[in-house]
C-alpha atoms as a PDB file:
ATOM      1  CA  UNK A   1      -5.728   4.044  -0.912  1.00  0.00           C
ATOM      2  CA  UNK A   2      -8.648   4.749   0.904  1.00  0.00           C
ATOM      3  CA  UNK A   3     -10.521   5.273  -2.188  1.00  0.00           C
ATOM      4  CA  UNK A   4      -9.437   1.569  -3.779  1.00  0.00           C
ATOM      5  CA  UNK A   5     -10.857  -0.048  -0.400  1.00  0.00           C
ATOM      6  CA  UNK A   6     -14.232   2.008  -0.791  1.00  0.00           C
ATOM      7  CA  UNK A   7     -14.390   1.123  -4.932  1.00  0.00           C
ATOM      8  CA  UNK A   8     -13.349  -2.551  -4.122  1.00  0.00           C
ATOM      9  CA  UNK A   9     -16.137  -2.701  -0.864  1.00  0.00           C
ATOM     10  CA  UNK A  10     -18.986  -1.535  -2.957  1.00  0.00           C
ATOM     11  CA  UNK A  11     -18.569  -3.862  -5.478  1.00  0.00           C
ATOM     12  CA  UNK A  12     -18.453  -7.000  -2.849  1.00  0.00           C
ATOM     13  CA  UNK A  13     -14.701  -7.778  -3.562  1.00  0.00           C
ATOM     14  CA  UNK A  14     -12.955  -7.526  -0.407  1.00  0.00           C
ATOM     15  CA  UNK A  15     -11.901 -10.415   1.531  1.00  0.00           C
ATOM     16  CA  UNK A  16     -13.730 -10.918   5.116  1.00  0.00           C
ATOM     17  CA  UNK A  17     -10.218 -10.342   6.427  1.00  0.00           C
ATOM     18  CA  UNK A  18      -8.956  -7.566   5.203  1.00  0.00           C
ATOM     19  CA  UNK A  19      -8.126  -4.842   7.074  1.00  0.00           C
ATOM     20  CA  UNK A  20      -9.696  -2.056   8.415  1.00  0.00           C
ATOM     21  CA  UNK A  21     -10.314   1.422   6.009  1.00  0.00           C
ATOM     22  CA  UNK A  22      -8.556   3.303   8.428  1.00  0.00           C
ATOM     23  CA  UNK A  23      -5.470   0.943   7.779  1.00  0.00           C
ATOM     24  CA  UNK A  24      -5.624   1.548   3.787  1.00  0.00           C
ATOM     25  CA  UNK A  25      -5.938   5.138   4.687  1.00  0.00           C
ATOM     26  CA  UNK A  26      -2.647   5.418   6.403  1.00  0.00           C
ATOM     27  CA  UNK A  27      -0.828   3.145   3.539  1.00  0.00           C
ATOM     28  CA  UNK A  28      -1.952   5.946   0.955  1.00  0.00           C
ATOM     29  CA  UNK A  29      -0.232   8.292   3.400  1.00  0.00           C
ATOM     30  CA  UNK A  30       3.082   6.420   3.465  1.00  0.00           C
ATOM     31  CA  UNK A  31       3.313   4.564   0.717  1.00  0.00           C
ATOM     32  CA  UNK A  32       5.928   6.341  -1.284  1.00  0.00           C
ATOM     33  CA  UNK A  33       7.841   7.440   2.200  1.00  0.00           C
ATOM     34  CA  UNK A  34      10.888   5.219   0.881  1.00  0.00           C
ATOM     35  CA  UNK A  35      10.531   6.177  -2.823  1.00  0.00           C
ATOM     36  CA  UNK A  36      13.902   8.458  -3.455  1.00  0.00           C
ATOM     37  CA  UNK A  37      17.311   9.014  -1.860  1.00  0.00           C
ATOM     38  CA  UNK A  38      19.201   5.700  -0.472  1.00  0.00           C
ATOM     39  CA  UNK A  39      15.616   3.942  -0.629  1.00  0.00           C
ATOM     40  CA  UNK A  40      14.952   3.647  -3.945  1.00  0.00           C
ATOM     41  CA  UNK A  41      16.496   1.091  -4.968  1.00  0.00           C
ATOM     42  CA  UNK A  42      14.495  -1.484  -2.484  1.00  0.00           C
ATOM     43  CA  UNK A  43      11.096   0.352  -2.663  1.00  0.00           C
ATOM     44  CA  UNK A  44       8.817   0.208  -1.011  1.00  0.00           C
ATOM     45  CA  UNK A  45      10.168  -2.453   1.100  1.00  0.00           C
ATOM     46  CA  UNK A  46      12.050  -0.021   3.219  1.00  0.00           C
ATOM     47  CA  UNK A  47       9.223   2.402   4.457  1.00  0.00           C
ATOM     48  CA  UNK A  48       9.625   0.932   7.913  1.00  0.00           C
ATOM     49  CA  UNK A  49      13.193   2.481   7.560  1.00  0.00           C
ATOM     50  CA  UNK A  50      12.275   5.169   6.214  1.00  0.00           C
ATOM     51  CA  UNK A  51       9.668   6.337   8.416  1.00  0.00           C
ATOM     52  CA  UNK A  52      11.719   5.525  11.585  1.00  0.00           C
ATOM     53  CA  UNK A  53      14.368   8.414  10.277  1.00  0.00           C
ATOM     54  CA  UNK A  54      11.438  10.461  11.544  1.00  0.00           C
ATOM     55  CA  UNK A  55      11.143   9.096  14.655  1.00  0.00           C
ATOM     56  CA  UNK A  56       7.741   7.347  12.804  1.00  0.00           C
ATOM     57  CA  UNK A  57       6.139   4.103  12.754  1.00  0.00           C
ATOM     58  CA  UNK A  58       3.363   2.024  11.183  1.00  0.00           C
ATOM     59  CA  UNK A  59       1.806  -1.230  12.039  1.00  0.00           C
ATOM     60  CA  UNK A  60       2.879  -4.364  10.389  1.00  0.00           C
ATOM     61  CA  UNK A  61      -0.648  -4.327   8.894  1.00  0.00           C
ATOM     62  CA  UNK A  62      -0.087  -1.140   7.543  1.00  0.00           C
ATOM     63  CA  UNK A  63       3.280  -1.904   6.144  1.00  0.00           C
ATOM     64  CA  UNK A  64       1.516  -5.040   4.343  1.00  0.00           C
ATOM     65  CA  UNK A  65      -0.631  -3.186   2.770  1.00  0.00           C
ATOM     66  CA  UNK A  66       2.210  -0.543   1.133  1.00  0.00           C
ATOM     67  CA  UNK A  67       3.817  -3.741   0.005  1.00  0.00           C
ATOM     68  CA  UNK A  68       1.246  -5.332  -1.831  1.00  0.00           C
ATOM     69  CA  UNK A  69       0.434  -2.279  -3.782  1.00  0.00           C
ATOM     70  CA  UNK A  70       3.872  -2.894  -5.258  1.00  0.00           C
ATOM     71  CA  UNK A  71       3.259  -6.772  -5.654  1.00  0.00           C
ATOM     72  CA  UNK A  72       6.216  -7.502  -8.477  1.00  0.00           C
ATOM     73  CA  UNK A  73       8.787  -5.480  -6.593  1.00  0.00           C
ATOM     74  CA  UNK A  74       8.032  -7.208  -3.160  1.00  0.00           C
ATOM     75  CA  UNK A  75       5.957 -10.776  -3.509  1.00  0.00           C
ATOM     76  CA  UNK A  76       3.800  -9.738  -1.680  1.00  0.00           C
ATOM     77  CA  UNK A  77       0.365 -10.024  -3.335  1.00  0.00           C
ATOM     78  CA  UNK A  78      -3.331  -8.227  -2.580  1.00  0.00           C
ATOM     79  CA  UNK A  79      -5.526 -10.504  -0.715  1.00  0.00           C
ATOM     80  CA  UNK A  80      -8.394  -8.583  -2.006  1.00  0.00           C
ATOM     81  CA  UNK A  81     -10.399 -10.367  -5.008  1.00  0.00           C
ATOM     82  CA  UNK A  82      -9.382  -8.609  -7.813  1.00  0.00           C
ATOM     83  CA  UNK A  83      -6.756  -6.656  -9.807  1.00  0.00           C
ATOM     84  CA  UNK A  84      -6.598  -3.475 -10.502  1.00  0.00           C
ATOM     85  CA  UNK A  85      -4.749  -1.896 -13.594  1.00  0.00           C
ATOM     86  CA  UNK A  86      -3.221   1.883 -13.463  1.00  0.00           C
ATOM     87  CA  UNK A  87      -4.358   3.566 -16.100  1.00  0.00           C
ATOM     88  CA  UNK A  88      -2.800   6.816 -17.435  1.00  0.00           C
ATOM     89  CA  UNK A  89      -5.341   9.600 -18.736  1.00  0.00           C
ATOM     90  CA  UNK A  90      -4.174  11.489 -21.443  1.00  0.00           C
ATOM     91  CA  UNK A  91      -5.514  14.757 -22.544  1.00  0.00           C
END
């Protein structure tokens, strides 16, 4: 996710409070922590579960940002200023 915050920075459409890279960085390395086994059915708002079966956890900032990425699963939208569409590459 550290690649969306650099794409979204250069073009000027990051909010002035949105958290640091370093932040996004870490919620590209979790994000899909909570996507199989007894998880799946509330992903991703169960990484902080998930993660603690580790003996892990994240910052609530963190955990924000894993749960926006997934906006119509959680509610919880980007704050950033735009929206960004998957697309699949075919070959």
């Amino acid at each position: 996710m550290a690649g969306i915050y650099d794409y979204l920075k250069e073009r000027g459409q990051l909010t002035d409070d949105e958290p640091a890279r370093e932040n996004w960085l870490l919620a590209g390395l979790i994000h899909d922590t909570d996507y199989g086994g007894e998880f799946k059915n509330e992903y991703p708002l169960k990484t902080k579960e998930a993660l603690a079966r580790y003996g892990l956890e994240s910052s609530d900032t963190v955990l924000r940002i894993v749960q926006a990425h997934a906006p119509e699963l959680t509610g919880r939208q980007p704050k950033n200023k735009t929206k960004l569409r998957a697309r699949s590459i075919r070959n």
